[in-house]
PDB file of N, CA and C in Angstrom:
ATOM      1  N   UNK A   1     247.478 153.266 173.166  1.00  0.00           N
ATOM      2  CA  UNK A   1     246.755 154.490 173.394  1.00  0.00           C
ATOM      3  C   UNK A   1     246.621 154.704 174.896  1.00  0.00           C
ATOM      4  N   UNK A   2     246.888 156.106 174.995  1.00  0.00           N
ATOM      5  CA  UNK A   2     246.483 156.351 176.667  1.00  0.00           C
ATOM      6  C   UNK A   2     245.337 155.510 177.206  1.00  0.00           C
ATOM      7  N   UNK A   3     245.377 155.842 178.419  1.00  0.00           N
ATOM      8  CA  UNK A   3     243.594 155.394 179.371  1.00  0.00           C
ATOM      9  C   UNK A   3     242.233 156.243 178.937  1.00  0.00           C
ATOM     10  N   UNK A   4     243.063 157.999 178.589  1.00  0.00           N
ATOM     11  CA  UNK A   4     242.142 158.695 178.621  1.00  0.00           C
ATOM     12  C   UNK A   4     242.142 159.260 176.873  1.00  0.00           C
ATOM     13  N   UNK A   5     242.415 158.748 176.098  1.00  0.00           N
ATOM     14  CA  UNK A   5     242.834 158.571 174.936  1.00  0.00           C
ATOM     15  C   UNK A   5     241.937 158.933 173.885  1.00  0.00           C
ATOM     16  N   UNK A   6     241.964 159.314 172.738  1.00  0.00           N
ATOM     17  CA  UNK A   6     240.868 159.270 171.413  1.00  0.00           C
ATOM     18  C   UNK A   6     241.469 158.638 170.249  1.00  0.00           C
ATOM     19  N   UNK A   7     240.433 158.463 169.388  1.00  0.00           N
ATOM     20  CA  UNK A   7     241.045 158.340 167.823  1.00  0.00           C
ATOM     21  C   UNK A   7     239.958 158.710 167.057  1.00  0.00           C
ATOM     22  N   UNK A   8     240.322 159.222 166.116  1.00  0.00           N
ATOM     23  CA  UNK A   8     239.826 160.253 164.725  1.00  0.00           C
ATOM     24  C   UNK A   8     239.674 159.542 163.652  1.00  0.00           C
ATOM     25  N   UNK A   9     238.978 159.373 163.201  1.00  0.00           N
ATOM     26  CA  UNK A   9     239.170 157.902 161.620  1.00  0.00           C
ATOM     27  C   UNK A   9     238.026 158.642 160.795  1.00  0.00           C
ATOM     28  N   UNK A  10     238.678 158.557 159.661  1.00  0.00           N
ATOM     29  CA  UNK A  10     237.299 158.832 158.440  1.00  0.00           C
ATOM     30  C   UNK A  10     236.889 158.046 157.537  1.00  0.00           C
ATOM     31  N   UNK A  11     235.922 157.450 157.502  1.00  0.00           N
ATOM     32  CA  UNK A  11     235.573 156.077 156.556  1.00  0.00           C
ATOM     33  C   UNK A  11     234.578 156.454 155.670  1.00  0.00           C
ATOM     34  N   UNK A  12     234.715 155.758 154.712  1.00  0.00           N
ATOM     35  CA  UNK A  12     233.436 155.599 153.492  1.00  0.00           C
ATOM     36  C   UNK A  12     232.128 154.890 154.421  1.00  0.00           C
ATOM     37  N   UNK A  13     231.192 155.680 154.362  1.00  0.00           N
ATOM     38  CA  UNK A  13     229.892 155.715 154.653  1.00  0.00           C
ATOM     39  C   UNK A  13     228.682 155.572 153.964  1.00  0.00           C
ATOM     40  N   UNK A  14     227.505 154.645 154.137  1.00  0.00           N
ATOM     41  CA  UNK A  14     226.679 154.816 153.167  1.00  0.00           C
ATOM     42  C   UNK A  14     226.053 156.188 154.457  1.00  0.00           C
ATOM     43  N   UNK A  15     224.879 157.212 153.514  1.00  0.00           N
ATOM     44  CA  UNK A  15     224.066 157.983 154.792  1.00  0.00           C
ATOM     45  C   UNK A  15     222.880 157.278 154.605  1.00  0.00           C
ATOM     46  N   UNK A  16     222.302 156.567 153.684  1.00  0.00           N
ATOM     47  CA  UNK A  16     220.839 155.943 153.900  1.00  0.00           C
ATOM     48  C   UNK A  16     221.541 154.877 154.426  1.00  0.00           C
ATOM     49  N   UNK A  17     219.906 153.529 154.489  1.00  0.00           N
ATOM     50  CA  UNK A  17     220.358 152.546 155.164  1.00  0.00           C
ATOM     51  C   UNK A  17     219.457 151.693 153.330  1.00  0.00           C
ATOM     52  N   UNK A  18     219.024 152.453 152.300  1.00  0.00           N
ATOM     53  CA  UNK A  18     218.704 152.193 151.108  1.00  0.00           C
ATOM     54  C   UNK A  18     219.257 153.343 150.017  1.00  0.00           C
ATOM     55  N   UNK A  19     219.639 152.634 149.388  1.00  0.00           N
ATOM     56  CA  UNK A  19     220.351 153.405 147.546  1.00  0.00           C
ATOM     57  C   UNK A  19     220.075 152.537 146.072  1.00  0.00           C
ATOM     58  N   UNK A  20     220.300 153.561 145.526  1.00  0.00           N
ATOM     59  CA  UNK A  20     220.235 152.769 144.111  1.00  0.00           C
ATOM     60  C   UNK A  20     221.382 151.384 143.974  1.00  0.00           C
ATOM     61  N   UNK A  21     220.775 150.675 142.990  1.00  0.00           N
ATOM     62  CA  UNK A  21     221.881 149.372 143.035  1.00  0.00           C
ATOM     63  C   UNK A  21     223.211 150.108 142.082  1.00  0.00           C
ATOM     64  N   UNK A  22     223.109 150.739 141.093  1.00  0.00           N
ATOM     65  CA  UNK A  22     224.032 151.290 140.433  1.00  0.00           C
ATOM     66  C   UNK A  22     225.627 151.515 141.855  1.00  0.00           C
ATOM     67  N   UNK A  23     225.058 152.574 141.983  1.00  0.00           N
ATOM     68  CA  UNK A  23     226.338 152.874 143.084  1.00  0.00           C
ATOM     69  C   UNK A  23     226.256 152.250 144.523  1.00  0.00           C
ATOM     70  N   UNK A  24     225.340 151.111 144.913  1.00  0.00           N
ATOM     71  CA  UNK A  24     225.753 149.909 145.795  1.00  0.00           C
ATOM     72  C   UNK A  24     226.624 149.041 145.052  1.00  0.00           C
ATOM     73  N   UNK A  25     226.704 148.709 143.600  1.00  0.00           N
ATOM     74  CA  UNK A  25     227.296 147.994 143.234  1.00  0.00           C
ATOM     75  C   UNK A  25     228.260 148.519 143.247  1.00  0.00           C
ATOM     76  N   UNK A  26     228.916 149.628 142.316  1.00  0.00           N
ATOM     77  CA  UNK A  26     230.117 150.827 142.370  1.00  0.00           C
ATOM     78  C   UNK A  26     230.817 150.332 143.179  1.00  0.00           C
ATOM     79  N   UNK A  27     229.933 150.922 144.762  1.00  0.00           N
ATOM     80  CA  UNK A  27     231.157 150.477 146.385  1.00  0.00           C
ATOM     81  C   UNK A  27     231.545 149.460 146.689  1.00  0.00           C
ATOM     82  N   UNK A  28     230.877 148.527 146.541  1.00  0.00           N
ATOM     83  CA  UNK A  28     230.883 147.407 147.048  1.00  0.00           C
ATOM     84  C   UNK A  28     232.037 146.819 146.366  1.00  0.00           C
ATOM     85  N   UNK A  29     232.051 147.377 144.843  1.00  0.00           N
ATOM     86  CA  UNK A  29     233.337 146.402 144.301  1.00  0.00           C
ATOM     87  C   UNK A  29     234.252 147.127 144.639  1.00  0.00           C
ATOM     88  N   UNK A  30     234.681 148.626 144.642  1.00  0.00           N
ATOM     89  CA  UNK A  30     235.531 149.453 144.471  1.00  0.00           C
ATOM     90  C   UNK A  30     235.935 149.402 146.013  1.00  0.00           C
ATOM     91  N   UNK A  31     235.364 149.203 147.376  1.00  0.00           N
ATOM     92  CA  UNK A  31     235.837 148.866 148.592  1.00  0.00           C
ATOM     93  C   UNK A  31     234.481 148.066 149.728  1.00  0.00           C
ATOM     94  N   UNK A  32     235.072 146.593 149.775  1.00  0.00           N
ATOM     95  CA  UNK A  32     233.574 145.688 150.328  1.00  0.00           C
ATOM     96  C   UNK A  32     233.161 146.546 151.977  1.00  0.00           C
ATOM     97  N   UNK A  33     234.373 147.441 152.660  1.00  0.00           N
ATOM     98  CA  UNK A  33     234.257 147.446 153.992  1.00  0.00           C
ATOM     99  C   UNK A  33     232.858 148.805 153.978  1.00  0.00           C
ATOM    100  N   UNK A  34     232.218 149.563 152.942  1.00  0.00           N
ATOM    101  CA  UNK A  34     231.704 150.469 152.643  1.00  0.00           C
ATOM    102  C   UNK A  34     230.208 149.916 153.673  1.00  0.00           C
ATOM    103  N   UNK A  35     229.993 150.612 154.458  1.00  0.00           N
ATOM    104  CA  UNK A  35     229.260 149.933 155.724  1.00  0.00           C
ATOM    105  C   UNK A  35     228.071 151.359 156.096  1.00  0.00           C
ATOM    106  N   UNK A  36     226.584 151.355 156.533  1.00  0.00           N
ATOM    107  CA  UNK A  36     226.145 152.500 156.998  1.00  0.00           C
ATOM    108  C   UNK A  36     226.579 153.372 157.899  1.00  0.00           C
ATOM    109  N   UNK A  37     226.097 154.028 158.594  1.00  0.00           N
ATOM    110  CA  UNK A  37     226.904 154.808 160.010  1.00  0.00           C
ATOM    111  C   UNK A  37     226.902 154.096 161.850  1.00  0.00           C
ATOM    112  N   UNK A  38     225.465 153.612 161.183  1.00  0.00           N
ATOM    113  CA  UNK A  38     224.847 152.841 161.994  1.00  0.00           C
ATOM    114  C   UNK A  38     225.626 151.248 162.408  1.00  0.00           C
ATOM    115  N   UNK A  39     226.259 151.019 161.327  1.00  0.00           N
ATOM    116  CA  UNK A  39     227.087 149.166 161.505  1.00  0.00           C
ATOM    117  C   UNK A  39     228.375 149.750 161.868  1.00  0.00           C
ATOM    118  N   UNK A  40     228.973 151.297 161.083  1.00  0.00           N
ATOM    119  CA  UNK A  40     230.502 151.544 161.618  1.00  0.00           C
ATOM    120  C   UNK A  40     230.829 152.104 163.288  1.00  0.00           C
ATOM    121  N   UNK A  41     229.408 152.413 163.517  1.00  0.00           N
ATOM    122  CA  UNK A  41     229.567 152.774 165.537  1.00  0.00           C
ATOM    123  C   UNK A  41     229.609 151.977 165.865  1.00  0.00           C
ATOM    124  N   UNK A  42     228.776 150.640 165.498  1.00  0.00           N
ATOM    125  CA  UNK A  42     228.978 149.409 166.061  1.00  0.00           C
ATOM    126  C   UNK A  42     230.038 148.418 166.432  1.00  0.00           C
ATOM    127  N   UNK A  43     231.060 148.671 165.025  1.00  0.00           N
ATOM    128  CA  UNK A  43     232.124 148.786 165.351  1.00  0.00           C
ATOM    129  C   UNK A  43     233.164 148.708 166.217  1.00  0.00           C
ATOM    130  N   UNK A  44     232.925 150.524 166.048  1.00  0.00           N
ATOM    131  CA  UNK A  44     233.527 151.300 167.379  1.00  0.00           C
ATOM    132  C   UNK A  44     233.701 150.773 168.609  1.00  0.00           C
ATOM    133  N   UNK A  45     231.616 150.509 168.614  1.00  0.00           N
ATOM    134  CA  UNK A  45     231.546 149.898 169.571  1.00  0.00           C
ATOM    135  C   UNK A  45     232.306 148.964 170.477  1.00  0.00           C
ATOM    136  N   UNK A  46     232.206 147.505 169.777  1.00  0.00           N
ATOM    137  CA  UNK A  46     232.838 146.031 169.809  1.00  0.00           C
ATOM    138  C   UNK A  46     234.170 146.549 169.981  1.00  0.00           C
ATOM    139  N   UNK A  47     235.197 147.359 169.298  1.00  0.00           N
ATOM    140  CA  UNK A  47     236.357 147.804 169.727  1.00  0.00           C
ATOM    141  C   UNK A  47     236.982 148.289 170.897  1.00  0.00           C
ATOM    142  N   UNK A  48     235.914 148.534 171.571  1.00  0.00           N
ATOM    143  CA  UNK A  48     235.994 148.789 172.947  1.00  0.00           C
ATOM    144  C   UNK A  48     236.204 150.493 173.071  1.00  0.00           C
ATOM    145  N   UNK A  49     235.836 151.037 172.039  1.00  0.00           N
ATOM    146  CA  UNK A  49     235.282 152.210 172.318  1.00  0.00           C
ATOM    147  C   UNK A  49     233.963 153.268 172.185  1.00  0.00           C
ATOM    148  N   UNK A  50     233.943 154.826 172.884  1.00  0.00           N
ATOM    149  CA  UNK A  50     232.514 154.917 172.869  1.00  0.00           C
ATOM    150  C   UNK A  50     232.678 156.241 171.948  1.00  0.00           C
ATOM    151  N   UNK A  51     231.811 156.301 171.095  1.00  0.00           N
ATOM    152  CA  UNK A  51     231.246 157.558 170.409  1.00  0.00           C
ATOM    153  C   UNK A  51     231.390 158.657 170.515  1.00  0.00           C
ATOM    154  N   UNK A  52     232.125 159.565 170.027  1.00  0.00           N
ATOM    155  CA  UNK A  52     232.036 161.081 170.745  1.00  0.00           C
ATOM    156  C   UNK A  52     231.425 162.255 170.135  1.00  0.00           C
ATOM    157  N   UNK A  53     231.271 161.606 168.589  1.00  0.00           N
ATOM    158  CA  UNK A  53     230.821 162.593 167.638  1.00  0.00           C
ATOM    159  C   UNK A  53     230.965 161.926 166.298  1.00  0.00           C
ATOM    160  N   UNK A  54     230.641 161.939 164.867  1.00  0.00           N
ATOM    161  CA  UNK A  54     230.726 161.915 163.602  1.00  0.00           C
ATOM    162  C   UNK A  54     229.957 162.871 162.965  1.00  0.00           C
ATOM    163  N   UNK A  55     230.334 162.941 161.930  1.00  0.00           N
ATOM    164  CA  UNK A  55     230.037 163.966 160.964  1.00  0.00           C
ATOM    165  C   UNK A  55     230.140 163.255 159.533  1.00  0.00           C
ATOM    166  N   UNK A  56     229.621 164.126 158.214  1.00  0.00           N
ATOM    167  CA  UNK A  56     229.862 163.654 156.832  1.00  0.00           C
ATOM    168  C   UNK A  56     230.150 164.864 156.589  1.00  0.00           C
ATOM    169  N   UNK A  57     231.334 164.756 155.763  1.00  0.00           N
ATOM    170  CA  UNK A  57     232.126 165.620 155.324  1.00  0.00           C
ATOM    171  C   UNK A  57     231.347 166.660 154.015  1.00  0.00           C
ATOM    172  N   UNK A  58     231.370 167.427 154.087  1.00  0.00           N
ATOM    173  CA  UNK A  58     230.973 168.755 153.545  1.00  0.00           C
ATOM    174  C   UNK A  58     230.945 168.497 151.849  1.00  0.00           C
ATOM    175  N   UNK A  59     229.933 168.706 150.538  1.00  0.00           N
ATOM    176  CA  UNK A  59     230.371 168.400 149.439  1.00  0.00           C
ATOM    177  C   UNK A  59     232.028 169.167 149.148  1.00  0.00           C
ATOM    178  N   UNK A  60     232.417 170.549 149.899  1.00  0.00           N
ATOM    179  CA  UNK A  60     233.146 171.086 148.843  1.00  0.00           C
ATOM    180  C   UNK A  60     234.740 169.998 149.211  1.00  0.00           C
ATOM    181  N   UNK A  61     234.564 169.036 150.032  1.00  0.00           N
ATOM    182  CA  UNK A  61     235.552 168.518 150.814  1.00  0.00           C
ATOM    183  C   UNK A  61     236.086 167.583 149.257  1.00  0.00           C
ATOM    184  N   UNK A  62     234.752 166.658 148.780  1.00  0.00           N
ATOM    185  CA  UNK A  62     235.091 165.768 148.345  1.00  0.00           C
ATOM    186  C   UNK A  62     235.108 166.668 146.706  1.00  0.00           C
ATOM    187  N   UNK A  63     234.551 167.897 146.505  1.00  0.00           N
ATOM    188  CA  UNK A  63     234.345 168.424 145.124  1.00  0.00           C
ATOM    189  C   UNK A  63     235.985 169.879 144.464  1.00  0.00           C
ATOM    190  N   UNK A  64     235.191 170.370 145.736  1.00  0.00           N
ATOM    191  CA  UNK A  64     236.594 171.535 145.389  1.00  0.00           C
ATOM    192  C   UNK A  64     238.066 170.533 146.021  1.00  0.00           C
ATOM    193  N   UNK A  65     238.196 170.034 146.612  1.00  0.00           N
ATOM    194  CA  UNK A  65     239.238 169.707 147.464  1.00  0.00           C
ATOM    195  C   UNK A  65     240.047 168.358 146.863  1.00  0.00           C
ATOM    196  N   UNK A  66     239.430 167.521 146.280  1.00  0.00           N
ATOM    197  CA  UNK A  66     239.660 166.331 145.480  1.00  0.00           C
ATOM    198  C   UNK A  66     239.248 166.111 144.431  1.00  0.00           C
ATOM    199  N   UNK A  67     238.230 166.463 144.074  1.00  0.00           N
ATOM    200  CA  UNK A  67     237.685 165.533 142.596  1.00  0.00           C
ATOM    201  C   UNK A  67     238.368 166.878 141.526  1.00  0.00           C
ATOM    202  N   UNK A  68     237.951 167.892 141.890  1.00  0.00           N
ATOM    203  CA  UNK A  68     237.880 169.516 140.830  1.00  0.00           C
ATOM    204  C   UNK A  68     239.784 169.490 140.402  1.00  0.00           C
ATOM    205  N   UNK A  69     240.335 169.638 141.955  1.00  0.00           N
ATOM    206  CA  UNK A  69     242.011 169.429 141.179  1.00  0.00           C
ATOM    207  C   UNK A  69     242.082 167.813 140.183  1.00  0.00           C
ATOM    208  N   UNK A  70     241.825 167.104 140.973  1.00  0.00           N
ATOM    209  CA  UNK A  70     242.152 165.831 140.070  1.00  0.00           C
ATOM    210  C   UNK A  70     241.871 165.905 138.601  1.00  0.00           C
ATOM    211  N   UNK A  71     240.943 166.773 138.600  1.00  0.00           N
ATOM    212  CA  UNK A  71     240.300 167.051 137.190  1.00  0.00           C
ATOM    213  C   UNK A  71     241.581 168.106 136.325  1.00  0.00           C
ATOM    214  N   UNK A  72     241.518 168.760 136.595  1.00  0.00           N
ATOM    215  CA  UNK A  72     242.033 170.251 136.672  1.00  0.00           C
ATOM    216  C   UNK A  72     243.568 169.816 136.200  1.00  0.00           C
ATOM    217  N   UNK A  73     244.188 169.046 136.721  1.00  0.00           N
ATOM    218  CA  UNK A  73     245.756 168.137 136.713  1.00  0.00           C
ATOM    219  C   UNK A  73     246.162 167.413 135.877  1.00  0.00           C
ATOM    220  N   UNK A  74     245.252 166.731 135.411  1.00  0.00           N
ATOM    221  CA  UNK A  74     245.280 165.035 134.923  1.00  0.00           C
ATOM    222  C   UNK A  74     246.231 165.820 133.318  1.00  0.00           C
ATOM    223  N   UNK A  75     246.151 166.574 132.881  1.00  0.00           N
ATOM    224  CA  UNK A  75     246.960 166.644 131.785  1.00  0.00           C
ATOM    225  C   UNK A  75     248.157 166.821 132.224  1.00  0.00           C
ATOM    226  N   UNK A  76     248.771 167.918 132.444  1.00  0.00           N
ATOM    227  CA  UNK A  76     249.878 167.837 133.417  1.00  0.00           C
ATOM    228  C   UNK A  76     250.614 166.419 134.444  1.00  0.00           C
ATOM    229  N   UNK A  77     249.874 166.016 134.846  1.00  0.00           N
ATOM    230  CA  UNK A  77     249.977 164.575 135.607  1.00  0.00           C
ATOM    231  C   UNK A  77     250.704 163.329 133.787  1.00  0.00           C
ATOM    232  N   UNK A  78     249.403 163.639 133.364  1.00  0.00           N
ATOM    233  CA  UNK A  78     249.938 162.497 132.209  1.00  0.00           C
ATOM    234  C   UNK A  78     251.073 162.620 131.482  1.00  0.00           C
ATOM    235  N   UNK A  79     251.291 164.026 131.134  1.00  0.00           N
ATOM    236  CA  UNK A  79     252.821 164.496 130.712  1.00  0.00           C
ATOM    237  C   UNK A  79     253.669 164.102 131.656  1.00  0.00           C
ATOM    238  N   UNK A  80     253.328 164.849 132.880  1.00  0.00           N
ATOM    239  CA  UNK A  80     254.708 164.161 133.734  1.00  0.00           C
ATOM    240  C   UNK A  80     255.276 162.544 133.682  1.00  0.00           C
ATOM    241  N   UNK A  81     254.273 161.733 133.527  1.00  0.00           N
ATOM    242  CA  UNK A  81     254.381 160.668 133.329  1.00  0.00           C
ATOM    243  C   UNK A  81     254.771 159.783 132.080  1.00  0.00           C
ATOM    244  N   UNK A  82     254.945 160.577 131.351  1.00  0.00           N
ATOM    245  CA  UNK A  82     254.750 160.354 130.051  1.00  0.00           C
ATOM    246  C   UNK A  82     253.522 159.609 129.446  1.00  0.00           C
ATOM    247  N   UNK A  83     252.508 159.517 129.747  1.00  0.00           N
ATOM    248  CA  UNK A  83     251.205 158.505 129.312  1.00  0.00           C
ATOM    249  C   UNK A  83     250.885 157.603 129.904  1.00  0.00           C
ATOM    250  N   UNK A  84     251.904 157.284 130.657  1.00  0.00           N
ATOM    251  CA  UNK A  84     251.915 155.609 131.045  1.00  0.00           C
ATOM    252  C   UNK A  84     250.322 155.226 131.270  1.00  0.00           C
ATOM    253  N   UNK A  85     250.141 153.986 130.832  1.00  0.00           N
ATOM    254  CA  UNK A  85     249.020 153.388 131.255  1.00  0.00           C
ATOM    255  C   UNK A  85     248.430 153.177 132.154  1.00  0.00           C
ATOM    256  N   UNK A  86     249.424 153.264 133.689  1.00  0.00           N
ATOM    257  CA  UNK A  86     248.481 153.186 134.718  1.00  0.00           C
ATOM    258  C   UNK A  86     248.203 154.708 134.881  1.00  0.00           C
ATOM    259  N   UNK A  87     249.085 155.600 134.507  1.00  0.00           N
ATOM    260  CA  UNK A  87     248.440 157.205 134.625  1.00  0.00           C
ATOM    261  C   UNK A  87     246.619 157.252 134.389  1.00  0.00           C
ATOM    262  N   UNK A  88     246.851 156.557 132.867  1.00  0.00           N
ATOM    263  CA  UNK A  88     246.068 157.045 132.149  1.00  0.00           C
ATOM    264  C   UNK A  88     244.412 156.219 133.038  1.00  0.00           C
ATOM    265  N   UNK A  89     244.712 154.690 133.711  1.00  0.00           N
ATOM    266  CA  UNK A  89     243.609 154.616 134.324  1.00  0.00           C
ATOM    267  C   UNK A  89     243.414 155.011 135.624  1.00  0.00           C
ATOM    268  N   UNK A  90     244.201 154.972 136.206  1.00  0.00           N
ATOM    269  CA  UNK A  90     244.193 156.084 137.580  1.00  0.00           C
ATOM    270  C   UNK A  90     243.260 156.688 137.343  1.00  0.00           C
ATOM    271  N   UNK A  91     243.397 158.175 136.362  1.00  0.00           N
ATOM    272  CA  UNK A  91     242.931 159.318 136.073  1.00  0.00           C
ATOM    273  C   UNK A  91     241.121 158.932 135.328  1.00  0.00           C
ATOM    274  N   UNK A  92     241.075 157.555 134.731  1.00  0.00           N
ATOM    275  CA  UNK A  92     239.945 157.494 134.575  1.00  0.00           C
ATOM    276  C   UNK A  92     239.024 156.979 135.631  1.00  0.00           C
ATOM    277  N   UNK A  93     239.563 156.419 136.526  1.00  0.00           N
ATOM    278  CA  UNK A  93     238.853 155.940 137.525  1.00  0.00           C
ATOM    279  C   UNK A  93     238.471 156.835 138.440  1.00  0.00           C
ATOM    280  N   UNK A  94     239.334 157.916 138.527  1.00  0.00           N
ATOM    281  CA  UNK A  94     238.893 159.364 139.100  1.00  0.00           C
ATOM    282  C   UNK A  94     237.580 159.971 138.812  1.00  0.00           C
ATOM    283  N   UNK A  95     237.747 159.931 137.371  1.00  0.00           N
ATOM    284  CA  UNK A  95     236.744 160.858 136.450  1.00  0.00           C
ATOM    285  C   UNK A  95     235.452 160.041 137.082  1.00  0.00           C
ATOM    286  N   UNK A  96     235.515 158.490 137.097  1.00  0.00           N
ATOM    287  CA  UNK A  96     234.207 158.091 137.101  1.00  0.00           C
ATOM    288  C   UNK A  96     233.966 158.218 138.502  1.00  0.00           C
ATOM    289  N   UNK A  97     234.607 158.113 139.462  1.00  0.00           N
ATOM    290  CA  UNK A  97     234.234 158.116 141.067  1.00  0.00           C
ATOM    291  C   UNK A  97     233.778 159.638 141.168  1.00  0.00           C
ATOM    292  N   UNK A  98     234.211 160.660 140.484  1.00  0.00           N
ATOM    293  CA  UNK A  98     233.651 161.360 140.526  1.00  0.00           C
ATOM    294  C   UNK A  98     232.274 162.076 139.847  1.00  0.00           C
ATOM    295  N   UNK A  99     231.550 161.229 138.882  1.00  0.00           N
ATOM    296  CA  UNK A  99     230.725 161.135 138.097  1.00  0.00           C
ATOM    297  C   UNK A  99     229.597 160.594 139.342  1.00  0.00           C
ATOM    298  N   UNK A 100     229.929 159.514 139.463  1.00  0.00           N
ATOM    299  CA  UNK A 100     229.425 158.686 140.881  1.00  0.00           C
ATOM    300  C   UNK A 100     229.209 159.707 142.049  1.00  0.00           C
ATOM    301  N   UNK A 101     230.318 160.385 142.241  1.00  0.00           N
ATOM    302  CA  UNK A 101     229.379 161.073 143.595  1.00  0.00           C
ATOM    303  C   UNK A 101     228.730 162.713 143.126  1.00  0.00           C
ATOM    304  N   UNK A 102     228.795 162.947 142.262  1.00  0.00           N
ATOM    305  CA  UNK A 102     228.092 163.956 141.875  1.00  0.00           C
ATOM    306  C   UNK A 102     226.524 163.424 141.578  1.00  0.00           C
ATOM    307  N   UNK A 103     226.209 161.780 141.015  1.00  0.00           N
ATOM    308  CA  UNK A 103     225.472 161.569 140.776  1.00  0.00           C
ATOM    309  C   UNK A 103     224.662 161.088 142.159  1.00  0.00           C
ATOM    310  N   UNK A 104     225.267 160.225 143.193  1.00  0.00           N
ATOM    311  CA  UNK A 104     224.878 159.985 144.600  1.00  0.00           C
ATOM    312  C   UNK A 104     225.453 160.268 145.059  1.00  0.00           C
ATOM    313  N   UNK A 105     225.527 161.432 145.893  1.00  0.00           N
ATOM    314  CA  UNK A 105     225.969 162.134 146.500  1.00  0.00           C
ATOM    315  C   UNK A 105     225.489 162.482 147.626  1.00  0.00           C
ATOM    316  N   UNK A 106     223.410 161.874 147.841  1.00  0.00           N
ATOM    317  CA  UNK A 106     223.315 161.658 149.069  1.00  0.00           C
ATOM    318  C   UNK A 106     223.187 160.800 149.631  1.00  0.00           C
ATOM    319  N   UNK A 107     223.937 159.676 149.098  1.00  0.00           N
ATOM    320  CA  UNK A 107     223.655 158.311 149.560  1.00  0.00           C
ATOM    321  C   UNK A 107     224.860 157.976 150.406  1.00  0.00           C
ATOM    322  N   UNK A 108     226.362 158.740 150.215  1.00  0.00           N
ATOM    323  CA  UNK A 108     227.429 158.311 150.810  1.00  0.00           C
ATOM    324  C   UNK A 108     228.285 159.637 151.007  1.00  0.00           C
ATOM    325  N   UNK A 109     228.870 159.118 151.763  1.00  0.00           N
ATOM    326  CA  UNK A 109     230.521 160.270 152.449  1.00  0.00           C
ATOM    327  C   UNK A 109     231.537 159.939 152.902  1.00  0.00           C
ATOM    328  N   UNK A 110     232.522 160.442 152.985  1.00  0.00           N
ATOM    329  CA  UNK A 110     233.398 159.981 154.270  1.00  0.00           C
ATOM    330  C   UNK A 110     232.716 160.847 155.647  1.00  0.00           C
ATOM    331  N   UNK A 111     232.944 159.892 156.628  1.00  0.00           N
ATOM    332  CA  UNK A 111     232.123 160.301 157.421  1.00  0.00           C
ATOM    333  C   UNK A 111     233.683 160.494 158.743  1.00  0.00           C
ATOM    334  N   UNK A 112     233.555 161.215 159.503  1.00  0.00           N
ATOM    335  CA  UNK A 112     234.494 161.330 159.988  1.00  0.00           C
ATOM    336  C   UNK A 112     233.942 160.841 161.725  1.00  0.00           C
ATOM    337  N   UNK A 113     234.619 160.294 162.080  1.00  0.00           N
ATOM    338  CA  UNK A 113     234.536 159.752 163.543  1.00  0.00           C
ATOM    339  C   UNK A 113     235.256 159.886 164.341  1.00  0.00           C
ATOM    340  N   UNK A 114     235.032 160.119 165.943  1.00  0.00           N
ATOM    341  CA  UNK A 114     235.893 160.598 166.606  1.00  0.00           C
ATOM    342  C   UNK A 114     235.351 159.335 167.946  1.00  0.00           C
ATOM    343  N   UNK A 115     236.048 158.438 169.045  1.00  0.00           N
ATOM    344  CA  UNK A 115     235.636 158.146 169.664  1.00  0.00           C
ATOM    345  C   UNK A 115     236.845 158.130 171.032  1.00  0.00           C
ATOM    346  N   UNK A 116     236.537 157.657 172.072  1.00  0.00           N
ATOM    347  CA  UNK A 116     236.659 157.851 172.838  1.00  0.00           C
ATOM    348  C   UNK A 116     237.478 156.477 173.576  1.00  0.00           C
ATOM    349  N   UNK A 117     238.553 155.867 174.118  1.00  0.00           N
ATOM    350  CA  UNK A 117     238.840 154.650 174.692  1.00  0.00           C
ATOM    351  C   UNK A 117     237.805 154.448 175.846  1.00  0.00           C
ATOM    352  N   UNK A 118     237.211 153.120 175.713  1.00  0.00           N
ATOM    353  CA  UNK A 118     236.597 153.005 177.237  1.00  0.00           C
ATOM    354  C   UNK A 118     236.902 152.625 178.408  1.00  0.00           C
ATOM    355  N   UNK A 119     236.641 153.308 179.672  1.00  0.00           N
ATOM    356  CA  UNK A 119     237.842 152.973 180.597  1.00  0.00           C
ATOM    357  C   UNK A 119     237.386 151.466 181.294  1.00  0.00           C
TER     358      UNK A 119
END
């Protein structure tokens, strides 16, 4: 990376620093690196870079934009596939991640980060 350089990364975020155990458990199995906002600057930090901005991504990001087609597809998808079995859990594991964030939905995001190289 340049001297004067950035990088853009979007990670799974908790937004509290407390949630229900239901969907702490969820993340934790489904990806262990699922970290607050507060431990992923830290990060940043230790990486040797500085902060420039983050954000959590908008519901319609993760609703209209991903979960609603995934929904919307999955028949079509399974035909194309002919059934196959991993189609078929793919598509359920969808359904439930998306069950999950409709249900906590203010507990987590992708959170999008932008930081800065330090000189």
């Amino acid at each position: 990376m340049k001297d004067d350089g950035y990088i853009a990364v979007s990670e799974i975020s908790w937004l509290t620093d407390t949630r229900p155990d239901e969907i702490e458990q969820y993340w934790v199995n489904a990806y262990s690196e699922i970290d607050t906002i507060k431990n992923k600057l830290s990060v940043i930090e230790k990486c040797g870079y500085t902060n420039v901005a983050n954000f959590a991504l908008d519901d319609k990001c993760w609703i209209d934009n991903y979960y609603q087609p995934l929904i919307d597809n999955s028949e079509a998808f399974l035909k194309k596939y002919n059934y196959a079995n991993e189609v078929k859990d793919f598509l359920e594991q969808g359904k439930i991640e998306a069950d999950m964030y409709n249900k906590f939905k203010d507990y987590y995001s992708y959170v999008f980060y932008i930081a800065k190289k330090k000189q």
